[in-house]
PDB file of N, CA and C in Angstrom:
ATOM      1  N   UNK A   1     152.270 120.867  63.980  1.00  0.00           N
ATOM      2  CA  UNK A   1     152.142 121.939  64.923  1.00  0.00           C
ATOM      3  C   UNK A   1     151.605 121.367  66.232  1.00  0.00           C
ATOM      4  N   UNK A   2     152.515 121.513  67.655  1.00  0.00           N
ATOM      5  CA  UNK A   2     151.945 120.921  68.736  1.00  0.00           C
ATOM      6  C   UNK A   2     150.670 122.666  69.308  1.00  0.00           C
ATOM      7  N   UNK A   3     149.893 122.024  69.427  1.00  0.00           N
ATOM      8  CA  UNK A   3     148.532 122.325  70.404  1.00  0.00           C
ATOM      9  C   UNK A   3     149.004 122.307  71.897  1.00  0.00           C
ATOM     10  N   UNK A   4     149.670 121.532  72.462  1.00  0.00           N
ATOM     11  CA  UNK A   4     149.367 121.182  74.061  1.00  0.00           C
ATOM     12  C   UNK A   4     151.216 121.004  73.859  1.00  0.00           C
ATOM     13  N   UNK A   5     151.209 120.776  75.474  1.00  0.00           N
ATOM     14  CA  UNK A   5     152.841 120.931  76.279  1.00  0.00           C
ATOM     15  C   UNK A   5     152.816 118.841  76.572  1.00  0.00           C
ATOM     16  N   UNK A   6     153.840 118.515  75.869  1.00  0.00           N
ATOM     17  CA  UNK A   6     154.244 117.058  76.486  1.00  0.00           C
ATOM     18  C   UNK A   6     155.441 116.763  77.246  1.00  0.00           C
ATOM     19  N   UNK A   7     155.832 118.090  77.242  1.00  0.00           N
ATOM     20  CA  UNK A   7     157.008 118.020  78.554  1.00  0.00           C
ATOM     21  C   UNK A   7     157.032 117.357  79.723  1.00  0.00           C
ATOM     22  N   UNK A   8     157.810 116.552  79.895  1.00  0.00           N
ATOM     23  CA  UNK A   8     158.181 115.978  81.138  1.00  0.00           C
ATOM     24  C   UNK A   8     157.341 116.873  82.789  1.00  0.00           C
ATOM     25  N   UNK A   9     157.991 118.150  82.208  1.00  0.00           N
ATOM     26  CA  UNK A   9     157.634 119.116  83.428  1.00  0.00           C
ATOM     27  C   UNK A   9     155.805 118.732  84.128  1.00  0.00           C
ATOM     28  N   UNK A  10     154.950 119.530  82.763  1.00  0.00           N
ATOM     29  CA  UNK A  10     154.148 119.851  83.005  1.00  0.00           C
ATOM     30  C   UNK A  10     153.147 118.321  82.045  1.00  0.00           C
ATOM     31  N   UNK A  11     153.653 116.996  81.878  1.00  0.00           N
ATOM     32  CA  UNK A  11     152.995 116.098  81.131  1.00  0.00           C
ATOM     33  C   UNK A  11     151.656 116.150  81.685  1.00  0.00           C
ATOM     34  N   UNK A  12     150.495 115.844  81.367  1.00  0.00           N
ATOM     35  CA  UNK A  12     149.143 115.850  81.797  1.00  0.00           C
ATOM     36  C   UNK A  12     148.744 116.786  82.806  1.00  0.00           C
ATOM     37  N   UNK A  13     149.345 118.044  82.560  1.00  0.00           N
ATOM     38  CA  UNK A  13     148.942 119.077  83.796  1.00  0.00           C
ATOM     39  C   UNK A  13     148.973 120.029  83.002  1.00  0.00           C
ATOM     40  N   UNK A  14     147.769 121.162  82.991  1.00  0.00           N
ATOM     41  CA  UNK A  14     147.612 122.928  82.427  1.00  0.00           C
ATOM     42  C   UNK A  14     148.300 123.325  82.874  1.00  0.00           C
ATOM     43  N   UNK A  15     149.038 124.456  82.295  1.00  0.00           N
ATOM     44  CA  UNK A  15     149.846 125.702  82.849  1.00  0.00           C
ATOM     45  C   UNK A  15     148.622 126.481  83.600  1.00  0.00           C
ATOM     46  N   UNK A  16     147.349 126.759  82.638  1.00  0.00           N
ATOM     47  CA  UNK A  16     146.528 127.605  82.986  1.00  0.00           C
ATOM     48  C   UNK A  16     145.977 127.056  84.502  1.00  0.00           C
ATOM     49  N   UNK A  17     145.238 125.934  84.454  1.00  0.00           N
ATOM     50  CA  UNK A  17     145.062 125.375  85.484  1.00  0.00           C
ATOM     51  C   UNK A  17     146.027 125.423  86.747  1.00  0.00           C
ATOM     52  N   UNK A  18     147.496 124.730  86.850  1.00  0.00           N
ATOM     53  CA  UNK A  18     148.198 125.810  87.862  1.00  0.00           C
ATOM     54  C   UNK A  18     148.230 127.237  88.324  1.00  0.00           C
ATOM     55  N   UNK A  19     148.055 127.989  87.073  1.00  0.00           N
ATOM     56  CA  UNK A  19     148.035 129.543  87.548  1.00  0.00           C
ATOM     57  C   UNK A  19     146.242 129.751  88.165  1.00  0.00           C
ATOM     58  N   UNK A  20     145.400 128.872  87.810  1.00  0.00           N
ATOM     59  CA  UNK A  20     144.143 129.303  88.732  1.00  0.00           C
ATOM     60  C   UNK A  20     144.345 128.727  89.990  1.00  0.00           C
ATOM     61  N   UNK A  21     144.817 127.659  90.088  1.00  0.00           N
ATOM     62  CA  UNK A  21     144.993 127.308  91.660  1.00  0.00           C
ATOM     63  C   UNK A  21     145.790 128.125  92.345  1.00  0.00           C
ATOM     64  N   UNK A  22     146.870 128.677  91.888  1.00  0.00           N
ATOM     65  CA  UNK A  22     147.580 129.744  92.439  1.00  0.00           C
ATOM     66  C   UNK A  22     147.253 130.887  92.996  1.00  0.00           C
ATOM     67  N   UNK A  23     146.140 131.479  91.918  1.00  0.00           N
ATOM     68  CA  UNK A  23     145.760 132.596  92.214  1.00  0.00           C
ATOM     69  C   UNK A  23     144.253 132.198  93.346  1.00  0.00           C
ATOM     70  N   UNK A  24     143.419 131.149  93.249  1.00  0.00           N
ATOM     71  CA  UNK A  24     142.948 130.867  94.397  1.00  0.00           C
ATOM     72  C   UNK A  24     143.501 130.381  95.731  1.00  0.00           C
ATOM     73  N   UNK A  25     144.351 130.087  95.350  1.00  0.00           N
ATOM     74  CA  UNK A  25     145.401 129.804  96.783  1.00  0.00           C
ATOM     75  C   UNK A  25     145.684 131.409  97.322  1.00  0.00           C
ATOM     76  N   UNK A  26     145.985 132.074  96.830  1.00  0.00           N
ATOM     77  CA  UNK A  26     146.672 133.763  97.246  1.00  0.00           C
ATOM     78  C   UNK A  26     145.065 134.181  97.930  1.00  0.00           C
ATOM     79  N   UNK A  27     144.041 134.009  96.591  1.00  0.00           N
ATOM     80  CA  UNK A  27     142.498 134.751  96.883  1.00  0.00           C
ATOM     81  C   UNK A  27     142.364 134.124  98.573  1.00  0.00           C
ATOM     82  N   UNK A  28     142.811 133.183  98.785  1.00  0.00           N
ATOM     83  CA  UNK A  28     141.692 132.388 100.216  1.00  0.00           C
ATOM     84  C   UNK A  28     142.916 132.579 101.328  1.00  0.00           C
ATOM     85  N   UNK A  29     144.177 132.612 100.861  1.00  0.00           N
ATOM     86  CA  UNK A  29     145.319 133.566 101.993  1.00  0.00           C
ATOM     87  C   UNK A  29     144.836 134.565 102.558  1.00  0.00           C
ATOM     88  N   UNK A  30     144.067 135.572 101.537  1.00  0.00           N
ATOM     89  CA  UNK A  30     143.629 137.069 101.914  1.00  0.00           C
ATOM     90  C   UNK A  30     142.691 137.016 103.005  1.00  0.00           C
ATOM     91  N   UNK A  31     141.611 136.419 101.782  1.00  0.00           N
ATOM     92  CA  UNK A  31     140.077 135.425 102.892  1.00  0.00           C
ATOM     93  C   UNK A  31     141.130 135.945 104.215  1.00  0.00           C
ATOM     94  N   UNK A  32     141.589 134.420 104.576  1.00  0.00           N
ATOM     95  CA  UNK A  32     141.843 134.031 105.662  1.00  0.00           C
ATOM     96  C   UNK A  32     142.217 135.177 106.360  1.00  0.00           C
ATOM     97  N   UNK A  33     143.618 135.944 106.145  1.00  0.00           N
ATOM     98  CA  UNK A  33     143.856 137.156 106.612  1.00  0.00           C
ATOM     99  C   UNK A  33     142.945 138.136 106.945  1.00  0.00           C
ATOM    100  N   UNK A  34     141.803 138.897 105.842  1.00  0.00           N
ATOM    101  CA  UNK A  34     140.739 139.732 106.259  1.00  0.00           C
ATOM    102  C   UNK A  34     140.302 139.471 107.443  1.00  0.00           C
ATOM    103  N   UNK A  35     139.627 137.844 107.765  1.00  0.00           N
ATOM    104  CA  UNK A  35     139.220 137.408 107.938  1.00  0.00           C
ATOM    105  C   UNK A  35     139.298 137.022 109.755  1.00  0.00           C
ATOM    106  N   UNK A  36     140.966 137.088 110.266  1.00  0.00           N
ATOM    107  CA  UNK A  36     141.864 137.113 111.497  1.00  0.00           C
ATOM    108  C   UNK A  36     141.744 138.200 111.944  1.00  0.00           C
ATOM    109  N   UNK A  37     141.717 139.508 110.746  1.00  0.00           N
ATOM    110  CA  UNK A  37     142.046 141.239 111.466  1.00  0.00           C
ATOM    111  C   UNK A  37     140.634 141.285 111.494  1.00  0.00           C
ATOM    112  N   UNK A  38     139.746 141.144 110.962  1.00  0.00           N
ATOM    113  CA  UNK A  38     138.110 141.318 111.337  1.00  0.00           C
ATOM    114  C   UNK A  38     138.195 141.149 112.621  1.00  0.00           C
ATOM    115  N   UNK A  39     138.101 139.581 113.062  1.00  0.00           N
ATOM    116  CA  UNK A  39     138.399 139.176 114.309  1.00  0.00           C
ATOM    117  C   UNK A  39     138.984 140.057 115.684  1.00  0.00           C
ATOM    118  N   UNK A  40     140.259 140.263 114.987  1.00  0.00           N
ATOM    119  CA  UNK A  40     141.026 141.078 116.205  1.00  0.00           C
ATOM    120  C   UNK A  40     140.589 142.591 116.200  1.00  0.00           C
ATOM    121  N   UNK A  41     140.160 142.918 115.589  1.00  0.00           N
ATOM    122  CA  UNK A  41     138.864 143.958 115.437  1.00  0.00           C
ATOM    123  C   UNK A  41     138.071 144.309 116.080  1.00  0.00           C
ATOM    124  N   UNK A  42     137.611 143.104 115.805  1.00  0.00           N
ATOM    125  CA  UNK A  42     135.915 143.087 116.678  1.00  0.00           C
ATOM    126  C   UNK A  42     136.192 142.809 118.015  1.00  0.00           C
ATOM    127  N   UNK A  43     137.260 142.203 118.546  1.00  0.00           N
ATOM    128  CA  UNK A  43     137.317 141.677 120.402  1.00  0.00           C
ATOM    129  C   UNK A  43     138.277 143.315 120.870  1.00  0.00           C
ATOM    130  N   UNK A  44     138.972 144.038 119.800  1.00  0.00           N
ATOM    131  CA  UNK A  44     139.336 144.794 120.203  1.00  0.00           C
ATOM    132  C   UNK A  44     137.957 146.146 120.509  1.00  0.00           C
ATOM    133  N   UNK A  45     137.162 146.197 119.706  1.00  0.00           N
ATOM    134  CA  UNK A  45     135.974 147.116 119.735  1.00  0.00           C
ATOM    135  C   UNK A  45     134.995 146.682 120.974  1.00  0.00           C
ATOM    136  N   UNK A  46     135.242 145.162 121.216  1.00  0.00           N
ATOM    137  CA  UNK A  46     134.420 144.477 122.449  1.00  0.00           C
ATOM    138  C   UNK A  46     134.763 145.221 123.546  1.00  0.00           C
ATOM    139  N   UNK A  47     136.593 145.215 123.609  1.00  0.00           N
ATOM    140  CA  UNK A  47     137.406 145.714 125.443  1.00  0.00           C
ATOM    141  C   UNK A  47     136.971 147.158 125.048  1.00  0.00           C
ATOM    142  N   UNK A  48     137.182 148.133 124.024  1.00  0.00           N
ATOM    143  CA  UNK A  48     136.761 149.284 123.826  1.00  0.00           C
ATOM    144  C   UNK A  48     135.568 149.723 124.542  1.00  0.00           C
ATOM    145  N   UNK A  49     134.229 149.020 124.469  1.00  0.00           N
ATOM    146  CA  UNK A  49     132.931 149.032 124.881  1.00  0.00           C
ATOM    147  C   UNK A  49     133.020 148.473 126.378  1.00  0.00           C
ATOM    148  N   UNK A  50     133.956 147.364 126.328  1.00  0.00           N
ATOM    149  CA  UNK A  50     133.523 146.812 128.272  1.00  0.00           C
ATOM    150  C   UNK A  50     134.302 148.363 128.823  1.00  0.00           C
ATOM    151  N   UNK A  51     134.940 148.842 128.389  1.00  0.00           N
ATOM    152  CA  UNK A  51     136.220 150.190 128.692  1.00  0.00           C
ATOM    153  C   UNK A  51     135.260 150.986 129.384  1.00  0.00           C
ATOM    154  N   UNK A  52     134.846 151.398 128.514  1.00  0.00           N
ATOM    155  CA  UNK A  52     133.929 152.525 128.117  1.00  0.00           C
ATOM    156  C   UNK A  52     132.760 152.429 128.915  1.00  0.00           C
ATOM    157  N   UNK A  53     132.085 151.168 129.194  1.00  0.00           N
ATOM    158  CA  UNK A  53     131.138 150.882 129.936  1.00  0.00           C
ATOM    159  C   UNK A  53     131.675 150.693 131.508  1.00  0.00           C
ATOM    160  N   UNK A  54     132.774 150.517 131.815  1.00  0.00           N
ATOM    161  CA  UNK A  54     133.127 150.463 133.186  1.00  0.00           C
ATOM    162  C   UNK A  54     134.049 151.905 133.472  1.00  0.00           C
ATOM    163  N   UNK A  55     133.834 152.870 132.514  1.00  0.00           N
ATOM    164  CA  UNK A  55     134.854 154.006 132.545  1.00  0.00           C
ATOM    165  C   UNK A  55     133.065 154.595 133.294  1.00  0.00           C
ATOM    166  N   UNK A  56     132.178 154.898 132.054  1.00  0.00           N
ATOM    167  CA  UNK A  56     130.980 155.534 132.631  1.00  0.00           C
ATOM    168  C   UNK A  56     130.430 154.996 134.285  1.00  0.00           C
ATOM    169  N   UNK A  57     130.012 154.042 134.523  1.00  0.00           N
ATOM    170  CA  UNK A  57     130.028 153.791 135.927  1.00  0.00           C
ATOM    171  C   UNK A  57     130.779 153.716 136.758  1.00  0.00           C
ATOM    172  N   UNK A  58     132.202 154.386 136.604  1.00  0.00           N
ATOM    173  CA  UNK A  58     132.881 154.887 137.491  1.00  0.00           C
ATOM    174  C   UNK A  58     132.488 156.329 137.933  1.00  0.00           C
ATOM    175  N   UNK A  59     132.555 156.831 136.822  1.00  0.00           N
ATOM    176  CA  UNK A  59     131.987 158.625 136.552  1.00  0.00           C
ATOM    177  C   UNK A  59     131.172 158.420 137.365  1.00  0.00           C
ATOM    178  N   UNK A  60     129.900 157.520 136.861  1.00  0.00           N
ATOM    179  CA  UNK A  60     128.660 157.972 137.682  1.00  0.00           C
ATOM    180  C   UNK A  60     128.595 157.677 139.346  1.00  0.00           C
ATOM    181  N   UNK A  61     129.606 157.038 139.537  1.00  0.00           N
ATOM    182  CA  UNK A  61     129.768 156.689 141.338  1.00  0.00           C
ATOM    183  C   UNK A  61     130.709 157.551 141.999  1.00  0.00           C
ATOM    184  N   UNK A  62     131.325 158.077 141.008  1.00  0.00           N
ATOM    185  CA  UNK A  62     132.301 159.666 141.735  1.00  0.00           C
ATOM    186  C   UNK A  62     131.053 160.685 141.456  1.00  0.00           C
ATOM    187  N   UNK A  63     130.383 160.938 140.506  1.00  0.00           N
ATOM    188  CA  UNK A  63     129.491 161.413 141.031  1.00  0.00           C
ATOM    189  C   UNK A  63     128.787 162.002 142.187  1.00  0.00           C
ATOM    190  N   UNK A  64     128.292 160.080 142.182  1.00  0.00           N
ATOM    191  CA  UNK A  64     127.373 160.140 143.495  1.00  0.00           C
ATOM    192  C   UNK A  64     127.975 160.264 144.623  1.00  0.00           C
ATOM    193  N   UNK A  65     129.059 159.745 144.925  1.00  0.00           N
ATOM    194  CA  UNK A  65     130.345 160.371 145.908  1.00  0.00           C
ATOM    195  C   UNK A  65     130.361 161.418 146.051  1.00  0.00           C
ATOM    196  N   UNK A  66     130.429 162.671 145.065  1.00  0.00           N
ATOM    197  CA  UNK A  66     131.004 163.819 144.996  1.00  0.00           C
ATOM    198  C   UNK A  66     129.372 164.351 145.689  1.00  0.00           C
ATOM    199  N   UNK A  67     127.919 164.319 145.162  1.00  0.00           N
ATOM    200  CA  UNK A  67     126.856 164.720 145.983  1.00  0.00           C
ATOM    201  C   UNK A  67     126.833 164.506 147.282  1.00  0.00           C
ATOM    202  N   UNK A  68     127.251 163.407 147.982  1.00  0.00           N
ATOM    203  CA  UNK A  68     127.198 162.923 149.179  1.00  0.00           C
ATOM    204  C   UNK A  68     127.910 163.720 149.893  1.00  0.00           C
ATOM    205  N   UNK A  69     129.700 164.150 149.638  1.00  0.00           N
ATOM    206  CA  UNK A  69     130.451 165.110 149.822  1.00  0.00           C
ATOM    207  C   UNK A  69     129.927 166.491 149.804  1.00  0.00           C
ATOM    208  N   UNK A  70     129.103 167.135 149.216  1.00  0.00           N
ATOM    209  CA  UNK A  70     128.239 168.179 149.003  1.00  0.00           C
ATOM    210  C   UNK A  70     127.057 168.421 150.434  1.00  0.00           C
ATOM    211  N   UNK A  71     126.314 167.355 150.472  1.00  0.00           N
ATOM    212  CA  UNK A  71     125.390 167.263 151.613  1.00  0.00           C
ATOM    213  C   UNK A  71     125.904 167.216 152.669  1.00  0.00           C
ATOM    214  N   UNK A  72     126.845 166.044 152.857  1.00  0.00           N
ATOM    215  CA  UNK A  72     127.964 166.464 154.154  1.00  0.00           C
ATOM    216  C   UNK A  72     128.137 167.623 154.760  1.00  0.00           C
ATOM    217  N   UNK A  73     129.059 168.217 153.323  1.00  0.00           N
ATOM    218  CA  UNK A  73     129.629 169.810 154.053  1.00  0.00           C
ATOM    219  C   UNK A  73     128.226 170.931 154.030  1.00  0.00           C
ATOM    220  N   UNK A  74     127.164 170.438 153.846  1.00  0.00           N
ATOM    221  CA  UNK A  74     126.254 171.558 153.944  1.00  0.00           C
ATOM    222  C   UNK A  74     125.731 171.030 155.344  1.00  0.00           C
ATOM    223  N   UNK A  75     125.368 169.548 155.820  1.00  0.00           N
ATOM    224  CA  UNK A  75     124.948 169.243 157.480  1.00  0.00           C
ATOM    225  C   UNK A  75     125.918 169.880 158.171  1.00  0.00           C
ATOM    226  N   UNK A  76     127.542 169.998 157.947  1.00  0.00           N
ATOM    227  CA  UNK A  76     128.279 170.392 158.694  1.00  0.00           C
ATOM    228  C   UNK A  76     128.760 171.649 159.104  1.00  0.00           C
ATOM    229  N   UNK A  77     128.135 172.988 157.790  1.00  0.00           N
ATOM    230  CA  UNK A  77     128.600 173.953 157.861  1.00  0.00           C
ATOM    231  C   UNK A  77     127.973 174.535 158.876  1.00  0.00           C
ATOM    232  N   UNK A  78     128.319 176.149 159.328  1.00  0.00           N
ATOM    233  CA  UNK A  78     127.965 176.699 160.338  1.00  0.00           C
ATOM    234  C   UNK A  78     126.641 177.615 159.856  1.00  0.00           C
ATOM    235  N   UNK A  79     125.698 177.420 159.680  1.00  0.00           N
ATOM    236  CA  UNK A  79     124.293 177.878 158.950  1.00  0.00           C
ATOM    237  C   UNK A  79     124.195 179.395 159.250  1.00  0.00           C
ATOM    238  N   UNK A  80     124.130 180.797 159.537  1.00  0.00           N
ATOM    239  CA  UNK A  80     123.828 181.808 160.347  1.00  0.00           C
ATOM    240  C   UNK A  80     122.306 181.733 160.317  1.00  0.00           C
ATOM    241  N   UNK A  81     121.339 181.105 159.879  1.00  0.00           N
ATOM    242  CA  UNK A  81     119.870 181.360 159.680  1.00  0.00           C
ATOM    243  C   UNK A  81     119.261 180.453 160.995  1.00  0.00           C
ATOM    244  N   UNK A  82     118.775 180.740 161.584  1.00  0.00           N
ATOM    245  CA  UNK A  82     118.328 180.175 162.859  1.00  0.00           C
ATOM    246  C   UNK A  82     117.201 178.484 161.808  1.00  0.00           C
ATOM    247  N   UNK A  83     116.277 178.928 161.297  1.00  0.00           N
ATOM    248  CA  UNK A  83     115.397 178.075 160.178  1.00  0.00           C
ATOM    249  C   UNK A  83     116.046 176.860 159.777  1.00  0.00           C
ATOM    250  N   UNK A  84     117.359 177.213 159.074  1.00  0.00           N
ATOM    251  CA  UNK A  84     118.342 176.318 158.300  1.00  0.00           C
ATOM    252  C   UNK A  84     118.611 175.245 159.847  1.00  0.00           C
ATOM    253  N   UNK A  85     119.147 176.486 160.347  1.00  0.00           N
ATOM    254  CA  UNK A  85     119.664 175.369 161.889  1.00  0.00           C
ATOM    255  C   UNK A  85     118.712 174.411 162.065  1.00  0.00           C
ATOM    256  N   UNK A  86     117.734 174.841 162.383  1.00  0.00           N
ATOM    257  CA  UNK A  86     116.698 173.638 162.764  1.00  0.00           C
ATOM    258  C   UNK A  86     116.594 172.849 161.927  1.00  0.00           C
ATOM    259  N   UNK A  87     116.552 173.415 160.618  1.00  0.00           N
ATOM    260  CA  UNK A  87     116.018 172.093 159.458  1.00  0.00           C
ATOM    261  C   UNK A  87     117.326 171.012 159.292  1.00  0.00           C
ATOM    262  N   UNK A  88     118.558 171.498 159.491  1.00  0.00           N
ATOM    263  CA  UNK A  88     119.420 170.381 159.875  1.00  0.00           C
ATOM    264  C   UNK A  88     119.551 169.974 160.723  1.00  0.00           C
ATOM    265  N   UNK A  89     119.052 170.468 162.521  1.00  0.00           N
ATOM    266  CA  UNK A  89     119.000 169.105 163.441  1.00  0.00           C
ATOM    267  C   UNK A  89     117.850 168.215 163.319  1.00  0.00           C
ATOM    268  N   UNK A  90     116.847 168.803 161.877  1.00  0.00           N
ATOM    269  CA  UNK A  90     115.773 168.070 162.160  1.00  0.00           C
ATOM    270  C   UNK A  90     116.477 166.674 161.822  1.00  0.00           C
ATOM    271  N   UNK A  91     116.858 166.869 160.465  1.00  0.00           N
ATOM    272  CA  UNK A  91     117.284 166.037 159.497  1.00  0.00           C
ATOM    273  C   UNK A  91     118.204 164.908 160.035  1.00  0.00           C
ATOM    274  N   UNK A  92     119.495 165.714 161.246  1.00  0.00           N
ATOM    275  CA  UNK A  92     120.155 164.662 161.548  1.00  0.00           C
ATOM    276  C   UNK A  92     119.537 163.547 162.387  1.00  0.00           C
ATOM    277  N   UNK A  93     118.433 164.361 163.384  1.00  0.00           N
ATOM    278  CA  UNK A  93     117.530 163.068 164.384  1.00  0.00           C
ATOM    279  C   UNK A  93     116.737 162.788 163.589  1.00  0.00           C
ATOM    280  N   UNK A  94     116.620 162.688 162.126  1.00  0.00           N
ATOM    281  CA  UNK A  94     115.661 161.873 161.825  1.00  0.00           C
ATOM    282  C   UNK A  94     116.142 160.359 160.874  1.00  0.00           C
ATOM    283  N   UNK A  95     117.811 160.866 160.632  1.00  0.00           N
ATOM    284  CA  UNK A  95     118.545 159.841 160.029  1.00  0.00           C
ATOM    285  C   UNK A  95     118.264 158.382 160.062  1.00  0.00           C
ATOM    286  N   UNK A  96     118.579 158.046 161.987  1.00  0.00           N
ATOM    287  CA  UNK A  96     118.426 156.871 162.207  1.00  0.00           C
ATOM    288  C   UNK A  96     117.206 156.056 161.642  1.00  0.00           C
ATOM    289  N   UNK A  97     116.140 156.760 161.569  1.00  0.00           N
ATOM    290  CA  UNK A  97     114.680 155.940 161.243  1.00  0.00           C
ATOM    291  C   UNK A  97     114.497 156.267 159.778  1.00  0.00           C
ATOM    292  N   UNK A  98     115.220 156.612 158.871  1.00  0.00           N
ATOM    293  CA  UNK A  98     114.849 156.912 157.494  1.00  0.00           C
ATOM    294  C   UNK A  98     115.890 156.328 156.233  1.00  0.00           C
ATOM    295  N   UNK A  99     115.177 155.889 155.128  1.00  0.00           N
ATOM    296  CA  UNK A  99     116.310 155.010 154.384  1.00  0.00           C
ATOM    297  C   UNK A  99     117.092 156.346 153.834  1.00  0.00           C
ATOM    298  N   UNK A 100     118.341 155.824 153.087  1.00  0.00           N
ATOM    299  CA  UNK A 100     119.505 156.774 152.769  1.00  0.00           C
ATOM    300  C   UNK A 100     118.862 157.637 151.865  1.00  0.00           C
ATOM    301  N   UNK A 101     118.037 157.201 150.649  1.00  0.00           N
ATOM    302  CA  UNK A 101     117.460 158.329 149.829  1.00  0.00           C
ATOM    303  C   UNK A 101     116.558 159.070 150.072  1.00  0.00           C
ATOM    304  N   UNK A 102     116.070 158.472 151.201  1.00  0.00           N
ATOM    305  CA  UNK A 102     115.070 159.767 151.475  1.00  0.00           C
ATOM    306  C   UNK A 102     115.899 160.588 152.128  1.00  0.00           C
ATOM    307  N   UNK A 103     116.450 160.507 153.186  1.00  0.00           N
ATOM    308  CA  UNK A 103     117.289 161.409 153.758  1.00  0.00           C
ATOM    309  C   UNK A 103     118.137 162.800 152.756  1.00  0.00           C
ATOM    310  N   UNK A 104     118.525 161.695 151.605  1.00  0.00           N
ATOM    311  CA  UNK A 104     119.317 162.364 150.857  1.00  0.00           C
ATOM    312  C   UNK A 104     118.627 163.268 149.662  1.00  0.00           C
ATOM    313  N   UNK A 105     117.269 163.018 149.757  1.00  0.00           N
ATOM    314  CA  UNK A 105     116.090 163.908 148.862  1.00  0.00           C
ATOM    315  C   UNK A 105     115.705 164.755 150.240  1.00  0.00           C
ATOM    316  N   UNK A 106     115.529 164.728 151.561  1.00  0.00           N
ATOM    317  CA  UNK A 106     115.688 165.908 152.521  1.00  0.00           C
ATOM    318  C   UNK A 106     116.589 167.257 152.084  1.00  0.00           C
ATOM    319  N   UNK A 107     117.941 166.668 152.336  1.00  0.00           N
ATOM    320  CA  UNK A 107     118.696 167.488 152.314  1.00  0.00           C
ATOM    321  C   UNK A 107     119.100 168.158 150.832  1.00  0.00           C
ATOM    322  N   UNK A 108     118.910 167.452 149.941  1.00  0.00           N
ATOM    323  CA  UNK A 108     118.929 168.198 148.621  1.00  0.00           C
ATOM    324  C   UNK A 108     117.875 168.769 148.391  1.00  0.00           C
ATOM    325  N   UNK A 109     116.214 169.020 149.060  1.00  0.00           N
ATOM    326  CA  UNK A 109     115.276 170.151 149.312  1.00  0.00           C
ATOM    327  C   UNK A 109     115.768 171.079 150.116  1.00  0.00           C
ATOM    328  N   UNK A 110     116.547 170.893 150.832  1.00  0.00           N
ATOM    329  CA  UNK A 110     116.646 171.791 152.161  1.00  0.00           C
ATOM    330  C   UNK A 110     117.978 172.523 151.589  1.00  0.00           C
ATOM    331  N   UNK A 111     118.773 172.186 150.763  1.00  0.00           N
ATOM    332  CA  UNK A 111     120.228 173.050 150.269  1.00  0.00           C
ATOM    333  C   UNK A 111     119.694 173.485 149.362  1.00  0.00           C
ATOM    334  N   UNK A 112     118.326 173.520 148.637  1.00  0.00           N
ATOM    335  CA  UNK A 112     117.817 173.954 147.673  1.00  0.00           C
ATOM    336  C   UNK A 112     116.947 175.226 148.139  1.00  0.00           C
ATOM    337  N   UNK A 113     116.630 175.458 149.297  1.00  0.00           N
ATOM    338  CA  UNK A 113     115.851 176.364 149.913  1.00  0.00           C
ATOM    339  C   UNK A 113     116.539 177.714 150.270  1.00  0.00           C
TER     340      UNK A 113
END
């Protein structure tokens, strides 16, 4: 009764032993594969976040655009309150000598009044 394979084919080589290398060969294909889409994953979730992070500081500078546009048309409108009048020629002769946020904390007290 033969025990073992003396075939030419498989002389001094397992069947079993081929089929584990096989199936670790397939196991570390996957590896590898998981392993690429992780990757393209993660740089894709990266541009997602730079996206997202240069989408929000756009917002927030149309924003601040859009306030500036606001204060504008309130220095420019035609006031009927004699008070208002003054408090916007104060504001405009006082432009030149004052930095932009203060100016712009003026007039957002004064459209607030």
């Amino acid at each position: 009764m033969k025990t073992y394979d003396t075939g030419p084919r498989t002389h001094g080589s397992n069947a079993a032993w081929k089929s584990l290398k096989g199936i670790v060969a397939r196991w570390l294909d996957r590896e590898r594969e998981l392993l690429s889409l992780r990757n393209a994953v993660g740089m894709m979730s990266e541009a997602r976040r730079a996206d997202a992070a240069e989408y929000h500081a756009m917002v927030a500078g149309h924003e601040q655009v859009r306030a500036d546009a606001q204060r504008l048309r309130w220095l420019t409108a035609d006031h009927a309150s004699p008070e208002v009048r003054e408090r916007v020629a104060q504001i405009l002769r006082s432009i030149p000598t004052r930095t932009t946020s203060g100016v712009r904390m003026d007039i957002d007290a004064a459209m607030r009044e």
